[in-house]
N, C-alpha and C. Protein backbone atom coordinates (compact mmCIF):
# COMPACT_ATOMS: atom_id res chain seq x y z
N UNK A 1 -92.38 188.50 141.70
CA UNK A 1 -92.96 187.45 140.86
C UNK A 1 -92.68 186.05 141.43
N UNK A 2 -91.82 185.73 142.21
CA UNK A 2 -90.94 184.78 142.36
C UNK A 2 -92.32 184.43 143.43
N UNK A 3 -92.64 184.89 144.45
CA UNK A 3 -93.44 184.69 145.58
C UNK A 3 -94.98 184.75 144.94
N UNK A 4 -95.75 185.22 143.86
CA UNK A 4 -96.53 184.92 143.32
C UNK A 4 -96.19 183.40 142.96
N UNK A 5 -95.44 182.60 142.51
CA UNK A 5 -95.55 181.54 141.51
C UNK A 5 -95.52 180.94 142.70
N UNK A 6 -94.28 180.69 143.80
CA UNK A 6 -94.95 180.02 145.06
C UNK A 6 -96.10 180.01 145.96
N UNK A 7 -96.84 181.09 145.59
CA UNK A 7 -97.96 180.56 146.66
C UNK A 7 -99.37 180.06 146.38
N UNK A 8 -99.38 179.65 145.33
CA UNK A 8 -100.38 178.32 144.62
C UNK A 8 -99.71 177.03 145.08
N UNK A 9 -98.65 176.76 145.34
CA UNK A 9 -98.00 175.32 145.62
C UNK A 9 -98.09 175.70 147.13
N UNK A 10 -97.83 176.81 148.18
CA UNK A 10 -97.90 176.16 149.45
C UNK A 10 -99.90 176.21 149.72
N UNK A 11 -100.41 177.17 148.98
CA UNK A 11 -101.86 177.06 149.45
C UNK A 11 -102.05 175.19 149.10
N UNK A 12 -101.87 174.74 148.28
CA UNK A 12 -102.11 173.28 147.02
C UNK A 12 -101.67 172.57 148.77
N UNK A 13 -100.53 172.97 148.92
CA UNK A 13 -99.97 171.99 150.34
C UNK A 13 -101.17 171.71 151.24
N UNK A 14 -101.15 172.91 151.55
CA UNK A 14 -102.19 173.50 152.86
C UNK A 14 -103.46 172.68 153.06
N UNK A 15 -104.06 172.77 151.64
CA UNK A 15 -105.37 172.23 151.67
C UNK A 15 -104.91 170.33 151.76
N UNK A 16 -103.91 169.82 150.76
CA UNK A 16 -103.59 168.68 151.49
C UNK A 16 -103.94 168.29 152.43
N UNK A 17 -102.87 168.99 153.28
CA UNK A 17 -102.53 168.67 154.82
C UNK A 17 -104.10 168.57 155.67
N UNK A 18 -104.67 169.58 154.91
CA UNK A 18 -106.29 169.64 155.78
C UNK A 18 -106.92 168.91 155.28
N UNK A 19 -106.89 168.24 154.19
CA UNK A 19 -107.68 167.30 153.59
C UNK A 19 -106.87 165.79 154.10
N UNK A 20 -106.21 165.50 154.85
CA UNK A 20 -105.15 164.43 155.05
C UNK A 20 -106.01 164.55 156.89
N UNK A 21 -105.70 165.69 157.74
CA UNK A 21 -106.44 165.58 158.62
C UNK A 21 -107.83 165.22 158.90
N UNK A 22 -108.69 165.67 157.94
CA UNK A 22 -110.22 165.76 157.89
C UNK A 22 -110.21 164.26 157.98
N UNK A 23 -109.51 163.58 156.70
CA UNK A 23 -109.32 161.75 156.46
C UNK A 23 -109.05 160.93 157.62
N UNK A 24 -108.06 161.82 158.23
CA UNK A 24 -107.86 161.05 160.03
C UNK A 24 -108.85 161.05 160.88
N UNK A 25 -109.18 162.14 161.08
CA UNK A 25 -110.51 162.27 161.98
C UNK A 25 -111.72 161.42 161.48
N UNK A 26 -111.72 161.67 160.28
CA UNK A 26 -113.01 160.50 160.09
C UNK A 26 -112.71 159.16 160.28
N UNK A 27 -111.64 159.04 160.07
CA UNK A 27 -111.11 157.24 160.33
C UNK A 27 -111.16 157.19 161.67
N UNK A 28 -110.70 157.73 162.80
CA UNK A 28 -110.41 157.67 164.05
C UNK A 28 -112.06 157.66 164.77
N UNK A 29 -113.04 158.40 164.06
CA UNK A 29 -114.37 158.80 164.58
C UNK A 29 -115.24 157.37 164.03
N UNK A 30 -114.41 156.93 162.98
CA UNK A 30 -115.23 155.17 162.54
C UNK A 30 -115.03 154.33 163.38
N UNK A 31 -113.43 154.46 163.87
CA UNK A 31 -112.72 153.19 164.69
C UNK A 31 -113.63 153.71 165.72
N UNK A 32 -113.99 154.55 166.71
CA UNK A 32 -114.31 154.95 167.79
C UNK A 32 -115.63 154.12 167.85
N UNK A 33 -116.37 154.43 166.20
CA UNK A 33 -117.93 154.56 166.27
C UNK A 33 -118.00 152.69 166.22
N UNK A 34 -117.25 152.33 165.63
CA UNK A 34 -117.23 150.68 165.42
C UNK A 34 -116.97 150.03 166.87
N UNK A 35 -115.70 150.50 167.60
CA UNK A 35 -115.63 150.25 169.21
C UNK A 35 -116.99 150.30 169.99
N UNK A 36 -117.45 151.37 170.04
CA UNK A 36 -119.16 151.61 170.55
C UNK A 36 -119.96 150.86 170.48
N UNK A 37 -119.97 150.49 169.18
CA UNK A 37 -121.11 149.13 168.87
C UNK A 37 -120.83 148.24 168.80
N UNK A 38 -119.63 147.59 168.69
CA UNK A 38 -119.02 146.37 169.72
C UNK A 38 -119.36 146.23 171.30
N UNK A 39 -119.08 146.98 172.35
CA UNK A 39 -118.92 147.66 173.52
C UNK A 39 -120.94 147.40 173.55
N UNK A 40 -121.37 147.39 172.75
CA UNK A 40 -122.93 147.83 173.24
C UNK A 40 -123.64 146.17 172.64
N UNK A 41 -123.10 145.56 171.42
CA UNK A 41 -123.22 144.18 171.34
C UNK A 41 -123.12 143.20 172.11
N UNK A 42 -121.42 143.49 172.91
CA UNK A 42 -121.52 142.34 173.88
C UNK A 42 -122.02 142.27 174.96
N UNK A 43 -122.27 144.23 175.41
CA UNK A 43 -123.44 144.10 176.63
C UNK A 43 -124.49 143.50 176.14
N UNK A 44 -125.17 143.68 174.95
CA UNK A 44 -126.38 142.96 175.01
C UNK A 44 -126.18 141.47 175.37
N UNK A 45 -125.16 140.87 174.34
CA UNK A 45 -125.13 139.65 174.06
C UNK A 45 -124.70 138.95 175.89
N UNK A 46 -124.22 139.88 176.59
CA UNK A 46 -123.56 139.47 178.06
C UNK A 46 -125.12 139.24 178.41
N UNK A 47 -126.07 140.11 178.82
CA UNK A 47 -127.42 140.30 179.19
C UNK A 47 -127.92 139.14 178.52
N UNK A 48 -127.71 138.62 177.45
CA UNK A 48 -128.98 137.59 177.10
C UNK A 48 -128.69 136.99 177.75
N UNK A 49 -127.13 135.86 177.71
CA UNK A 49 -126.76 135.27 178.56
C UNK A 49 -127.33 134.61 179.89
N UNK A 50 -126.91 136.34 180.66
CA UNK A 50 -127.10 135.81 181.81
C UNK A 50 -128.80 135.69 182.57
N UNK A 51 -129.61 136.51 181.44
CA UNK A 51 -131.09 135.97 181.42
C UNK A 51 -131.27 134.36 181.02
């Protein structure tokens, strides 16, 4: 019984932890996606420039 009542609290963990990762990756895949289109702005903005 003892190991029934614990394993609703480590599954409860589990999904956390994967729901805490999923949150990273999407933050890390924004910062990336925001870098990109910076990176592709100032080429343009370099190109007008030097036209």
């Amino acid at each position: 019984m003892v190991f029934l009542s614990t394993q609703p609290v480590q599954a409860q963990f589990i999904f956390q932890s994967n729901l805490f990762s999923a949150s990273t990756v999407q933050y890390i895949a924004t910062l990336s996606t925001v870098n990109v289109q910076k990176r592709i702005y100032y080429t343009i903005t370099q190109t007008a420039v030097s036209i």
